[in-house]
PDB file of N, CA and C in Angstrom:
ATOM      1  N   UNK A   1      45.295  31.043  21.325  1.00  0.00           N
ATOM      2  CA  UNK A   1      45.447  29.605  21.469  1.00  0.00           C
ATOM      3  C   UNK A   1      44.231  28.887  20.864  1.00  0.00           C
ATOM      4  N   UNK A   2      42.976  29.084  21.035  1.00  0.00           N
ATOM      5  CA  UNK A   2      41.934  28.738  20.610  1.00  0.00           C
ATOM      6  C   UNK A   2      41.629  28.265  19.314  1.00  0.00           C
ATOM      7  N   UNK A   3      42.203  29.329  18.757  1.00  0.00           N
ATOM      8  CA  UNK A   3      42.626  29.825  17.085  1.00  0.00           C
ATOM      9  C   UNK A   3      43.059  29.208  16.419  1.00  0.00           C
ATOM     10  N   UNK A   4      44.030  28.549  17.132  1.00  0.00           N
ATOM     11  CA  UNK A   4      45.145  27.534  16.562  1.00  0.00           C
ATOM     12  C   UNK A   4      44.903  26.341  17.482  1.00  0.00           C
ATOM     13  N   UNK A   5      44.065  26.241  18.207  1.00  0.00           N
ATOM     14  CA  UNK A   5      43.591  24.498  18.883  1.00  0.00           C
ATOM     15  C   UNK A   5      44.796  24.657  19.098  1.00  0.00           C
ATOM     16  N   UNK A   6      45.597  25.350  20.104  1.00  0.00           N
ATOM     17  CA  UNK A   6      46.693  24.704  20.984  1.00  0.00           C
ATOM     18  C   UNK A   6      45.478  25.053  22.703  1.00  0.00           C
ATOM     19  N   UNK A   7      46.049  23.817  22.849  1.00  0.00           N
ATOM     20  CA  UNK A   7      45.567  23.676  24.594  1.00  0.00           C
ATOM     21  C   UNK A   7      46.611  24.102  25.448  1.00  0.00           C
ATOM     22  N   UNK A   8      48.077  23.463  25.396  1.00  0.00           N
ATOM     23  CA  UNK A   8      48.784  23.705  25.914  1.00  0.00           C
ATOM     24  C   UNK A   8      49.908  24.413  25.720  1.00  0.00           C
ATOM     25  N   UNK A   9      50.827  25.134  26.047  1.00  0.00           N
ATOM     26  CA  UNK A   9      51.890  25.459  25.939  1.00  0.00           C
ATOM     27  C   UNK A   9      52.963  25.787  27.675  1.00  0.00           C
ATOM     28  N   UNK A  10      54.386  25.256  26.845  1.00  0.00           N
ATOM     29  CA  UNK A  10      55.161  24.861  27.721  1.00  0.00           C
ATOM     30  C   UNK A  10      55.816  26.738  28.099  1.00  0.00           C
ATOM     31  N   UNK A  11      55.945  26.595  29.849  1.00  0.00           N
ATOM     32  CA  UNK A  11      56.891  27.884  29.829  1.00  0.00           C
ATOM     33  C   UNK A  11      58.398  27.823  30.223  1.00  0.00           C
ATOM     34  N   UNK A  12      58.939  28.664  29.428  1.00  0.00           N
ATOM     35  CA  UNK A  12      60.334  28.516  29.725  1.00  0.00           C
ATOM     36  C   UNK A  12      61.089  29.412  29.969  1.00  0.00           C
ATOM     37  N   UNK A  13      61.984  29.405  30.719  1.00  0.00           N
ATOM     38  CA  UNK A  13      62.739  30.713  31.632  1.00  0.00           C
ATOM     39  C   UNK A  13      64.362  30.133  31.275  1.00  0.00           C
ATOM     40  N   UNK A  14      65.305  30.873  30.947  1.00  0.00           N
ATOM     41  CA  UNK A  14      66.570  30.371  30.589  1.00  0.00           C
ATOM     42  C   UNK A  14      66.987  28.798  30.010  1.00  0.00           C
ATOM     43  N   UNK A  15      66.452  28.693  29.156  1.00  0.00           N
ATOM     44  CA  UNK A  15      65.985  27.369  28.455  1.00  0.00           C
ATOM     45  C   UNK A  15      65.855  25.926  29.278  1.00  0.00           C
ATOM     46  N   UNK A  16      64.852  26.559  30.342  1.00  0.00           N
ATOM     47  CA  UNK A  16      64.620  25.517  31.298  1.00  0.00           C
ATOM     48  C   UNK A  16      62.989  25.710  31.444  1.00  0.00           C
ATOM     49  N   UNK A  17      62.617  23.763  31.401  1.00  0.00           N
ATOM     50  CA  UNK A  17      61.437  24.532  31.720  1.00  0.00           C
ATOM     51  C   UNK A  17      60.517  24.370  33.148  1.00  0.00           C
ATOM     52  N   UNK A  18      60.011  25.212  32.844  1.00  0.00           N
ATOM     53  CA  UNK A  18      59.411  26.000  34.393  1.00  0.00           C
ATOM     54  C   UNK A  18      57.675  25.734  34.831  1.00  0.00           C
ATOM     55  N   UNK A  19      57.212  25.243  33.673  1.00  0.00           N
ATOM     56  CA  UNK A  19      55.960  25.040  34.046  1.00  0.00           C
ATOM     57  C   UNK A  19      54.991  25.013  31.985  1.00  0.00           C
ATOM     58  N   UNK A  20      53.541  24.858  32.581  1.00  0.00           N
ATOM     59  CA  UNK A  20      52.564  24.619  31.362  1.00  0.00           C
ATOM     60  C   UNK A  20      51.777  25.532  31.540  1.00  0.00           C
ATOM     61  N   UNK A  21      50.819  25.977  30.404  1.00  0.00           N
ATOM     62  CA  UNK A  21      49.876  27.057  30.621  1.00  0.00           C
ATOM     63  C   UNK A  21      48.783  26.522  29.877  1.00  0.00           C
ATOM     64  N   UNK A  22      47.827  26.093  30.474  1.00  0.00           N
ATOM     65  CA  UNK A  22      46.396  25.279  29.401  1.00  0.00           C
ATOM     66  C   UNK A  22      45.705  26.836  29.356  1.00  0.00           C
ATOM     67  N   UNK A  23      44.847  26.055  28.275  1.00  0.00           N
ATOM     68  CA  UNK A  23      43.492  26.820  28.046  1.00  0.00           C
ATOM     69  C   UNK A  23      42.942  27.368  28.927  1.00  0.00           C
ATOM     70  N   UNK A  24      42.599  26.317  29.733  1.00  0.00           N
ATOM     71  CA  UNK A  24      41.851  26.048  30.831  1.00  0.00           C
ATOM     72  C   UNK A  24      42.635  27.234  31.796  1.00  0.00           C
ATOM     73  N   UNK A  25      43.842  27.329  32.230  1.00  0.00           N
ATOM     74  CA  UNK A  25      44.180  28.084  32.995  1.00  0.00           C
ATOM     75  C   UNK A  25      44.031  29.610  33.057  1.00  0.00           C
ATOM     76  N   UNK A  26      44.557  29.904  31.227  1.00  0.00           N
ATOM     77  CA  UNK A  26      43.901  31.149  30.944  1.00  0.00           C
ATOM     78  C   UNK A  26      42.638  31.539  31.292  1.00  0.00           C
ATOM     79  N   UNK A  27      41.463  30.757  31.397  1.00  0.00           N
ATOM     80  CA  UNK A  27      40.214  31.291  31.528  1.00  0.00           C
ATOM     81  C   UNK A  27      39.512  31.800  32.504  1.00  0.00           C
ATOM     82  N   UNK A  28      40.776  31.518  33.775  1.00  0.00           N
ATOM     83  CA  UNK A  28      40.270  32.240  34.983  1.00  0.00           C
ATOM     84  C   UNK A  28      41.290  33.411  35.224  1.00  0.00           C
ATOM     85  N   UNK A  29      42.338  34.087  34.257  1.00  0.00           N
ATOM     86  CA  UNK A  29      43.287  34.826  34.465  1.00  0.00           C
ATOM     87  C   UNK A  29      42.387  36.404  34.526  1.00  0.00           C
ATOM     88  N   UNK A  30      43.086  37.051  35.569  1.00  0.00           N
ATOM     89  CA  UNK A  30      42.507  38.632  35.251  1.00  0.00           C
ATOM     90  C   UNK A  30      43.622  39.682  34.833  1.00  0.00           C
ATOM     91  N   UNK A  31      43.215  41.084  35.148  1.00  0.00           N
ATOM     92  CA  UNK A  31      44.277  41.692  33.826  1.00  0.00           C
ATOM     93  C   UNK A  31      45.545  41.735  34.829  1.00  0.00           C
ATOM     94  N   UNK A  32      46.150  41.345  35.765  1.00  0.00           N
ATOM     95  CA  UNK A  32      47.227  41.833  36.433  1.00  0.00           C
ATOM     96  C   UNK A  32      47.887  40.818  36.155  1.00  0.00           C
ATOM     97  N   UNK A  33      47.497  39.392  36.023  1.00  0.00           N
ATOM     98  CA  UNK A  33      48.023  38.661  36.293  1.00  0.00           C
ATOM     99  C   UNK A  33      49.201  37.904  35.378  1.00  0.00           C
ATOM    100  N   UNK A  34      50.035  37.199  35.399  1.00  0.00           N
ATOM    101  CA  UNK A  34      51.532  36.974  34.970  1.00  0.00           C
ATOM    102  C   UNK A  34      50.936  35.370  34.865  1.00  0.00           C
ATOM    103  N   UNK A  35      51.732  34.930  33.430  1.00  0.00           N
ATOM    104  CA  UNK A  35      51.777  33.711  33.273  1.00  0.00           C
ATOM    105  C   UNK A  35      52.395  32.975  34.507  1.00  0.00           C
ATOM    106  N   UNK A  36      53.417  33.285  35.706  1.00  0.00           N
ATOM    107  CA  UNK A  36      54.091  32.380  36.605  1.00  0.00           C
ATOM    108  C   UNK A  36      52.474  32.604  37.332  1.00  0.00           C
ATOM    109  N   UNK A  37      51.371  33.115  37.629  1.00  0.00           N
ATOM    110  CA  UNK A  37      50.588  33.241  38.249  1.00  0.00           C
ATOM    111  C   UNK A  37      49.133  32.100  38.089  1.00  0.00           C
ATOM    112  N   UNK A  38      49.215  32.039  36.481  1.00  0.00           N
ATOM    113  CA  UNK A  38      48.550  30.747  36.573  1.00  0.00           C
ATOM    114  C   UNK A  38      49.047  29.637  35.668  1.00  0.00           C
ATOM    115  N   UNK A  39      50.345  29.490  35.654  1.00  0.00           N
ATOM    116  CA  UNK A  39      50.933  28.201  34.889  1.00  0.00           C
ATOM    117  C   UNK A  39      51.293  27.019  35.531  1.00  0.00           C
ATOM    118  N   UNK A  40      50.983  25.829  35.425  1.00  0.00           N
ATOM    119  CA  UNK A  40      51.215  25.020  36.547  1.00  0.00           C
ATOM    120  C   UNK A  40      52.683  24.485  36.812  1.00  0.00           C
ATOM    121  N   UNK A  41      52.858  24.313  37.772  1.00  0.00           N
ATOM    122  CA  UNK A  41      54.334  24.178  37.610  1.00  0.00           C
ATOM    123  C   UNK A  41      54.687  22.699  38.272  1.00  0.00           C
ATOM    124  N   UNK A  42      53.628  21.656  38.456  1.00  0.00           N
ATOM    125  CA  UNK A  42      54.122  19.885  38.007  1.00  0.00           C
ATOM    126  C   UNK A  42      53.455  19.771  36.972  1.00  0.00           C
ATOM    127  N   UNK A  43      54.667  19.552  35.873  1.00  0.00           N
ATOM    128  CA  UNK A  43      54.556  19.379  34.607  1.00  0.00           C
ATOM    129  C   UNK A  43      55.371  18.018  34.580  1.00  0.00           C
ATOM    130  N   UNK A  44      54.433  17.330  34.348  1.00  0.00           N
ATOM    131  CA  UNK A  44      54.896  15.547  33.831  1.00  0.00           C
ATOM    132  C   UNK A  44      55.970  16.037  32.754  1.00  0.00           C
ATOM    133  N   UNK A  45      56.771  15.000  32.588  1.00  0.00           N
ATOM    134  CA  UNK A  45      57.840  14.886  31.571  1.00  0.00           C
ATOM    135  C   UNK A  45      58.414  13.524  31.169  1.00  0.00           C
ATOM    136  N   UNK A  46      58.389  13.285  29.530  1.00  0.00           N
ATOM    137  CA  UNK A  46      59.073  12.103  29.644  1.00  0.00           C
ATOM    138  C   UNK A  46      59.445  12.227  28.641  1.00  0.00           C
ATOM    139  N   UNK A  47      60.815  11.316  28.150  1.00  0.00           N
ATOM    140  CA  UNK A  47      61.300  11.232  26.923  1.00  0.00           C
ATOM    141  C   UNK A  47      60.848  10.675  25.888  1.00  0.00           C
ATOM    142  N   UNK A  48      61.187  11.355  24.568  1.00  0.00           N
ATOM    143  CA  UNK A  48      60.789  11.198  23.136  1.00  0.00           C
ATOM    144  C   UNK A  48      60.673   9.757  22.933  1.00  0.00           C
ATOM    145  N   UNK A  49      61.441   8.696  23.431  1.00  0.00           N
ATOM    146  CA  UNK A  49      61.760   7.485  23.422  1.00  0.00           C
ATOM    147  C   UNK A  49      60.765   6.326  24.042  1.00  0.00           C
ATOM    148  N   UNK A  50      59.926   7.185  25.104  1.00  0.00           N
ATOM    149  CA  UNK A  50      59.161   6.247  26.003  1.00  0.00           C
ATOM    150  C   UNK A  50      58.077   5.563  25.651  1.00  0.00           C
ATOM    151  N   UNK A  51      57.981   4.181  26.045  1.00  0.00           N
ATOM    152  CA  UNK A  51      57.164   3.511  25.752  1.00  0.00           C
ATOM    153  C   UNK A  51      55.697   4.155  25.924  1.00  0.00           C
ATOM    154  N   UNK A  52      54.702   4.135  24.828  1.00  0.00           N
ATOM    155  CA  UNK A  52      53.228   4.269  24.752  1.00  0.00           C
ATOM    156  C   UNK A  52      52.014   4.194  26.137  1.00  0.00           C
ATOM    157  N   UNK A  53      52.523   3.008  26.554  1.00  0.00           N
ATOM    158  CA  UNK A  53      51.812   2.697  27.328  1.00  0.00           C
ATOM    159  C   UNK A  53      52.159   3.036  28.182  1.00  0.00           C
ATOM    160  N   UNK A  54      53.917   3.526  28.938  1.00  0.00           N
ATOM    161  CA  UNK A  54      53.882   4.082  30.050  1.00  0.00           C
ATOM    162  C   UNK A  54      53.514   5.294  30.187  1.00  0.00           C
ATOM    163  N   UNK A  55      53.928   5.897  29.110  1.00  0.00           N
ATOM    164  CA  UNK A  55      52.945   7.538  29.186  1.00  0.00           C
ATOM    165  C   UNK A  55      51.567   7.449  29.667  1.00  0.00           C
ATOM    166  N   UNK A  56      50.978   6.409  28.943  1.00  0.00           N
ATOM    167  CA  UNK A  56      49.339   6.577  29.024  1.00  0.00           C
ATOM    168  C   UNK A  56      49.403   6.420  30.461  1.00  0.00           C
ATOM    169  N   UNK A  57      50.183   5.425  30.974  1.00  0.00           N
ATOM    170  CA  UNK A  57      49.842   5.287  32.874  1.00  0.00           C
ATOM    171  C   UNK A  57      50.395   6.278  33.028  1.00  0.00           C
ATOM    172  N   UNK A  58      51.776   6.881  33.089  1.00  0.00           N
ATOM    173  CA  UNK A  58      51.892   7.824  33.648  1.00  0.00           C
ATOM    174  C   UNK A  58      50.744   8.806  33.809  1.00  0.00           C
ATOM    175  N   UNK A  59      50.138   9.023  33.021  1.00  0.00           N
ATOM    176  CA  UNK A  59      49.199  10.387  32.815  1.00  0.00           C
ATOM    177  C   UNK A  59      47.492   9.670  33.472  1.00  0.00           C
ATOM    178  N   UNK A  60      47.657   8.766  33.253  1.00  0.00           N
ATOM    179  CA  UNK A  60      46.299   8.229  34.336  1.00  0.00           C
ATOM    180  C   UNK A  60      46.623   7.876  35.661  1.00  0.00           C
ATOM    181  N   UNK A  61      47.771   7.879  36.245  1.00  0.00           N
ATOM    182  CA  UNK A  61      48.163   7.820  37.512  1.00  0.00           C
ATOM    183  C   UNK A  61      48.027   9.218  38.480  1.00  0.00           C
ATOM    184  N   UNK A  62      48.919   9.813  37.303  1.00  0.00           N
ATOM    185  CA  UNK A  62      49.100  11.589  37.898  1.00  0.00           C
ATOM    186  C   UNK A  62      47.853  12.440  37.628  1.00  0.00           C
ATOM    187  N   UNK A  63      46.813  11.608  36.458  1.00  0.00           N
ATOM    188  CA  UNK A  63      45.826  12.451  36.669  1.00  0.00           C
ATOM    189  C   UNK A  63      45.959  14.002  35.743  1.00  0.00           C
ATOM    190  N   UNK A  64      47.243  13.557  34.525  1.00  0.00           N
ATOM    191  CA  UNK A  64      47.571  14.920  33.847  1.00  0.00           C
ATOM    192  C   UNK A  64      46.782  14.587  32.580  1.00  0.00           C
ATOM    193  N   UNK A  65      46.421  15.682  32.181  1.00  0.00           N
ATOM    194  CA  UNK A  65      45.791  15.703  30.185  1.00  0.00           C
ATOM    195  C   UNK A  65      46.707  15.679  29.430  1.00  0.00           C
ATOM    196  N   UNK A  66      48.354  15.844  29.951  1.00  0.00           N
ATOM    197  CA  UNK A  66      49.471  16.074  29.107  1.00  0.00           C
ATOM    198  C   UNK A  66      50.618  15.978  29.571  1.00  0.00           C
ATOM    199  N   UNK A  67      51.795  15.840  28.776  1.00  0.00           N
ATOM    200  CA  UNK A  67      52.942  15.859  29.410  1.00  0.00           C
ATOM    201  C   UNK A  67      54.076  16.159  28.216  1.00  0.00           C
ATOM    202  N   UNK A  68      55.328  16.777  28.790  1.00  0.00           N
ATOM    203  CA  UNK A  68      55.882  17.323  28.041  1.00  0.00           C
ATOM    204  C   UNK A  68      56.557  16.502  27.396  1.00  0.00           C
ATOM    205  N   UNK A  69      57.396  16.374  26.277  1.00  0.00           N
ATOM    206  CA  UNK A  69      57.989  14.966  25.553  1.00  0.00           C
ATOM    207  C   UNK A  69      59.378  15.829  25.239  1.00  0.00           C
ATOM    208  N   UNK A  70      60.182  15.304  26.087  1.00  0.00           N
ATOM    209  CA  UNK A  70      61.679  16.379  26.063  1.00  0.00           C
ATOM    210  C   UNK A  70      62.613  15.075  24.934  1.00  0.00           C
ATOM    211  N   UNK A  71      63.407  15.776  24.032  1.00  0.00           N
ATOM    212  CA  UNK A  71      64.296  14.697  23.565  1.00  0.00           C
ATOM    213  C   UNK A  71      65.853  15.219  23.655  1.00  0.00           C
ATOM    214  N   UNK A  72      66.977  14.551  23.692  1.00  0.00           N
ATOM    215  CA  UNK A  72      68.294  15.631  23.348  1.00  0.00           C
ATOM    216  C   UNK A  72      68.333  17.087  23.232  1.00  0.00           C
ATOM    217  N   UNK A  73      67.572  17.353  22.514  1.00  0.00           N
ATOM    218  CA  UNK A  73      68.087  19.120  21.993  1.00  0.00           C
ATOM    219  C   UNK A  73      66.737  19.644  22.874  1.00  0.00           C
ATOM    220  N   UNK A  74      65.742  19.476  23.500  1.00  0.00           N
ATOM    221  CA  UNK A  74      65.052  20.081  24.746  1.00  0.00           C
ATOM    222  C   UNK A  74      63.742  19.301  24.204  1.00  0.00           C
ATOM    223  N   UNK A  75      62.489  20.641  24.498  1.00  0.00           N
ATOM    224  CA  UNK A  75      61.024  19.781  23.720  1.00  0.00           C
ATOM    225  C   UNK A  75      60.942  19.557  22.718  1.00  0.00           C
ATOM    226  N   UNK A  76      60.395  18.449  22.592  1.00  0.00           N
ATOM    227  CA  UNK A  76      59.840  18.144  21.050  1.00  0.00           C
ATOM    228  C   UNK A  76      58.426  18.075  20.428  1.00  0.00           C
ATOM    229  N   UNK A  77      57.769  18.114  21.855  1.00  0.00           N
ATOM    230  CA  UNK A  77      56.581  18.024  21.623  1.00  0.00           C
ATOM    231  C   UNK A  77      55.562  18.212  22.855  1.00  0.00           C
ATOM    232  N   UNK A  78      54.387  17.818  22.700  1.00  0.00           N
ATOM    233  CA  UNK A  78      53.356  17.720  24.010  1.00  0.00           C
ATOM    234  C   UNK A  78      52.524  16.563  23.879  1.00  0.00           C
ATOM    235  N   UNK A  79      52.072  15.565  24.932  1.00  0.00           N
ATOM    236  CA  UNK A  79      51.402  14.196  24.196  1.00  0.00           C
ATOM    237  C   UNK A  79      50.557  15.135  25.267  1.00  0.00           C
ATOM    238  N   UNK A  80      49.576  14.603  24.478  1.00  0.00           N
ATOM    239  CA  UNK A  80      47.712  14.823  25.081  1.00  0.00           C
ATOM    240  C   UNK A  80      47.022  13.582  25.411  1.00  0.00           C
ATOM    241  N   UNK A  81      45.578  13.705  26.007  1.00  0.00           N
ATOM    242  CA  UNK A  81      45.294  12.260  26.003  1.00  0.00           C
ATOM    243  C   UNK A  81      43.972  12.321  24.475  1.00  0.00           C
ATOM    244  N   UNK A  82      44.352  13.363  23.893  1.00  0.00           N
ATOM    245  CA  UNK A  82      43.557  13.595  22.799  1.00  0.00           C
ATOM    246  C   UNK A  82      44.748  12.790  22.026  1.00  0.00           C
ATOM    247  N   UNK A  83      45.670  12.506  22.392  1.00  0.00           N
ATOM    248  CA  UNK A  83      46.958  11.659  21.230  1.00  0.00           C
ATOM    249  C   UNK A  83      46.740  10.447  21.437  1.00  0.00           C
ATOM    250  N   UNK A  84      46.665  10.419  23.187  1.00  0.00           N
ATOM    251  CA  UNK A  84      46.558   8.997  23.687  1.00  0.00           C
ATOM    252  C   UNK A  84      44.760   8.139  22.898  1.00  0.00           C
ATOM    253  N   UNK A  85      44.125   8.616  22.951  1.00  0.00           N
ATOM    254  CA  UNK A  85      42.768   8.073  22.349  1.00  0.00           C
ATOM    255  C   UNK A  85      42.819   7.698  20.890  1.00  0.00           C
ATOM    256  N   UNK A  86      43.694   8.716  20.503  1.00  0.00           N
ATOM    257  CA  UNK A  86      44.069   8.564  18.833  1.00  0.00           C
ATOM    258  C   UNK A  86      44.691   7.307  18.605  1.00  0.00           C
ATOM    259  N   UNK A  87      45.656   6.863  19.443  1.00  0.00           N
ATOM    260  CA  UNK A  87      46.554   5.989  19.419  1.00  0.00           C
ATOM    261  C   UNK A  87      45.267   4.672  19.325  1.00  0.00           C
ATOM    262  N   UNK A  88      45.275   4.733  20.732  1.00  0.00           N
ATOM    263  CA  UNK A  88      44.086   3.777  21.069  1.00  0.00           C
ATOM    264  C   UNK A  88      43.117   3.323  19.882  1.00  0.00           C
ATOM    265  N   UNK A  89      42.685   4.391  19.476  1.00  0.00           N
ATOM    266  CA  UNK A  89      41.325   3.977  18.229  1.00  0.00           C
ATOM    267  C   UNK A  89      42.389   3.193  17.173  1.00  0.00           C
ATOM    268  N   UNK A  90      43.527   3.944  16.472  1.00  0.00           N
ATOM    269  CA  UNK A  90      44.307   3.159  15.592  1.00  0.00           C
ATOM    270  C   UNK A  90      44.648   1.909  15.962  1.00  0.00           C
ATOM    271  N   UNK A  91      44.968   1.609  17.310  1.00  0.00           N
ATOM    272  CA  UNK A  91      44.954   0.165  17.915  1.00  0.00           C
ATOM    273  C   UNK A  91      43.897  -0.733  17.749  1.00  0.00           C
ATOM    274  N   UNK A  92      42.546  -0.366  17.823  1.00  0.00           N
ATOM    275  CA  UNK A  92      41.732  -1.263  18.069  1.00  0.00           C
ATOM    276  C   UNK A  92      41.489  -1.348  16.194  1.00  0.00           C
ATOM    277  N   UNK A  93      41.680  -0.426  15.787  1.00  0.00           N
ATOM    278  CA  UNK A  93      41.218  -0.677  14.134  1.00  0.00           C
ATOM    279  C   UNK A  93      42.005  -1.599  13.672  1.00  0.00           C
ATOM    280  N   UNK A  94      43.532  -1.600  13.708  1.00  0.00           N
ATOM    281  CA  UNK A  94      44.246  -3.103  13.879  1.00  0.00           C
ATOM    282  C   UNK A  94      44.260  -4.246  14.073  1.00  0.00           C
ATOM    283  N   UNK A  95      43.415  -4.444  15.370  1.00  0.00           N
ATOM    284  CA  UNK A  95      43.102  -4.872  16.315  1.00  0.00           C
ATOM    285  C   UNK A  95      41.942  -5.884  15.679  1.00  0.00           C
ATOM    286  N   UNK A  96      41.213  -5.170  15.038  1.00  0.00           N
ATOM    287  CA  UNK A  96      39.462  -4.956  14.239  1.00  0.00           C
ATOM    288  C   UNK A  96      39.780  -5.968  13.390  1.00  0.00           C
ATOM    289  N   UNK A  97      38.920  -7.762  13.317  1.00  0.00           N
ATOM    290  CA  UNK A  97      38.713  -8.505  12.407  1.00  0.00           C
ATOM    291  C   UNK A  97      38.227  -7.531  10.804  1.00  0.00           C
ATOM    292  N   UNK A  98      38.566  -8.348   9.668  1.00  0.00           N
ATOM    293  CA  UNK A  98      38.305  -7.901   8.696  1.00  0.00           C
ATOM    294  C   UNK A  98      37.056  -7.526   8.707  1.00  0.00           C
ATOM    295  N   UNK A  99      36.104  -8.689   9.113  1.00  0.00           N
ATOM    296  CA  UNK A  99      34.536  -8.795   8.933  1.00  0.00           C
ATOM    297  C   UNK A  99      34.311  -7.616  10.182  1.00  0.00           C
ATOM    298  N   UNK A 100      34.708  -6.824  11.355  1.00  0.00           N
ATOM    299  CA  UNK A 100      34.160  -5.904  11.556  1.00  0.00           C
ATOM    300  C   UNK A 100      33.547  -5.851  12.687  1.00  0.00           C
ATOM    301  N   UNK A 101      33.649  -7.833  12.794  1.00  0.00           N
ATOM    302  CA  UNK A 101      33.752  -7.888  14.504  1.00  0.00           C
ATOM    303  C   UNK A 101      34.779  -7.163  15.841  1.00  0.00           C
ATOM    304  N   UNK A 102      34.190  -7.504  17.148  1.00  0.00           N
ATOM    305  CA  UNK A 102      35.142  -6.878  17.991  1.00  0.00           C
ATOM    306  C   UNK A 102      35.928  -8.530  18.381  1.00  0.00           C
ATOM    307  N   UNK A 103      37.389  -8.293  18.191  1.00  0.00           N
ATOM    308  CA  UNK A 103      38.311  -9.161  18.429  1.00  0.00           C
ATOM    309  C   UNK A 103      38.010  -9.776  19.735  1.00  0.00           C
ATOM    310  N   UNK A 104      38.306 -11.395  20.024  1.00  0.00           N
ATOM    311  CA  UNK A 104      37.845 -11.970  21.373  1.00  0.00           C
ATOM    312  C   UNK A 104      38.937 -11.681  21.662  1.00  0.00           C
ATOM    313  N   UNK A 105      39.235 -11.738  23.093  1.00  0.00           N
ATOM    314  CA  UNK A 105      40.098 -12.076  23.747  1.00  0.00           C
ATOM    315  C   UNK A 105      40.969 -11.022  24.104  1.00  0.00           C
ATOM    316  N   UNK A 106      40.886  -9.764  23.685  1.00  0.00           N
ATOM    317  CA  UNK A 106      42.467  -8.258  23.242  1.00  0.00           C
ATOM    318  C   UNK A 106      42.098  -8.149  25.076  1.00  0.00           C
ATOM    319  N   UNK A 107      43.340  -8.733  25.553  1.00  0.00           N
ATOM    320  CA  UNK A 107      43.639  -8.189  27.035  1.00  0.00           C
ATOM    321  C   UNK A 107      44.352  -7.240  26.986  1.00  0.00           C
ATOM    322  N   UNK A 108      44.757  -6.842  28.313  1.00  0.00           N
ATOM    323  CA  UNK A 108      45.365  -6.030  28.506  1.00  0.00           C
ATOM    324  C   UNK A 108      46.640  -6.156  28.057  1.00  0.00           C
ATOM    325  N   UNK A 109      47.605  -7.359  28.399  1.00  0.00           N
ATOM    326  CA  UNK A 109      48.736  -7.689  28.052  1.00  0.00           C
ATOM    327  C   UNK A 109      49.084  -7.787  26.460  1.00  0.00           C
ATOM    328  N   UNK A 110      47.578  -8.310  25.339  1.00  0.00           N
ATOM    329  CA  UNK A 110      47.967  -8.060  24.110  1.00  0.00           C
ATOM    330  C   UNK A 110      48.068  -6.739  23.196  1.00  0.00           C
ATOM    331  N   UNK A 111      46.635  -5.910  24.514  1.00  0.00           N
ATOM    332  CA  UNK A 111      46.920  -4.511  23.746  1.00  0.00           C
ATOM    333  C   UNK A 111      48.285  -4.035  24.192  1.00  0.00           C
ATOM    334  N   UNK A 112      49.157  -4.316  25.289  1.00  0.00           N
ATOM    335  CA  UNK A 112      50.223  -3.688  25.276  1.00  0.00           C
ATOM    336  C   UNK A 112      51.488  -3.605  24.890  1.00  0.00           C
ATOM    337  N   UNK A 113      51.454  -4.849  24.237  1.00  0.00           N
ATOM    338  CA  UNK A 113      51.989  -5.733  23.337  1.00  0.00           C
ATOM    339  C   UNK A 113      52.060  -4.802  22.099  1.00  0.00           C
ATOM    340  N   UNK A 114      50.429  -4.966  21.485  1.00  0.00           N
ATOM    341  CA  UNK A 114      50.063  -4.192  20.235  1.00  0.00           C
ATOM    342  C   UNK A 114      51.096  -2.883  20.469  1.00  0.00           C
ATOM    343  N   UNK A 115      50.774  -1.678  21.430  1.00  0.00           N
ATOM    344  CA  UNK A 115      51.534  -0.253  21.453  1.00  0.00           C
ATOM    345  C   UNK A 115      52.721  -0.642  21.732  1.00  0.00           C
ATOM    346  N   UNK A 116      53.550  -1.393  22.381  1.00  0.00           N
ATOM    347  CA  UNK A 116      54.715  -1.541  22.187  1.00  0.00           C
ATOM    348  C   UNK A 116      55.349  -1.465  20.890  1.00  0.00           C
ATOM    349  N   UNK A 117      54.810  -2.472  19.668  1.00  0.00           N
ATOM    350  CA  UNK A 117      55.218  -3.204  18.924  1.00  0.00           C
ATOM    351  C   UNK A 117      55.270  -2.171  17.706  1.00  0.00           C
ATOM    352  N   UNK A 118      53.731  -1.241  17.671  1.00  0.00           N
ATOM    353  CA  UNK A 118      53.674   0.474  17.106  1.00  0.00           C
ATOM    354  C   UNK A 118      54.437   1.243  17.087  1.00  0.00           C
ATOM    355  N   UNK A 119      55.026   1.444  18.556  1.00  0.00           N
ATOM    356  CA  UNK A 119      56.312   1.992  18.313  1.00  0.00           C
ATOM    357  C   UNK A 119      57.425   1.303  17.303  1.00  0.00           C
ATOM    358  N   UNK A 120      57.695   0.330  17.425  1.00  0.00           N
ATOM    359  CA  UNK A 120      58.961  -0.107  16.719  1.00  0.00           C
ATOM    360  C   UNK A 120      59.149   0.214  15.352  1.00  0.00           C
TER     361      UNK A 120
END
């Protein structure tokens, strides 16, 4: 995993899924032990479709680094908050007067505005 900068990966048991396995989890595994042994199994989930900003709360509410992004035909992906920051910085560079100032006024309601509108 390291190798390939994956943090996470999803587990799946009869094309259902069953839980996540971070980095992080591996690193306390010993030799007996079975992925159901340290994979977590509340795994946030939300659809391919969902608004930006509710993910980001979702995942600062629950307190997750990730969540699974299921669409029609199953996963499609994994959002991180290494995606979520990405997002964010591209927002504020938007966001960012020509001259390089920091924009007055970007509330909350306009940045959410802004990620709404990203999506579209």
């Amino acid at each position: 995993m390291h190798e390939l900068q994956i943090h996470h990966l999803p587990v799946i048991d009869h094309d259902k899924l069953v839980g996540l396995v971070s980095d992080r989890d591996l690193s306390s595994i010993v030799v007996d032990d079975r992925v159901a042994d340290v994979m977590t199994t509340d795994v946030a989930v939300v659809a391919a479709n969902a608004p930006l900003d509710e993910v980001i709360g979702l995942m600062s509410l629950g307190r997750f680094s990730s969540v699974v992004v299921m669409g029609t035909d199953g996963i499609e992906g994994i959002f991180t908050t290494t995606d979520a920051l990405r997002a964010f910085a591209e927002l504020l560079d938007r966001l960012r007067p020509r001259d390089g100032s920091t924009p007055a006024g970007a509330s909350n309601n306009s940045l959410r505005g802004s990620l709404r509108a990203r999506e579209s």
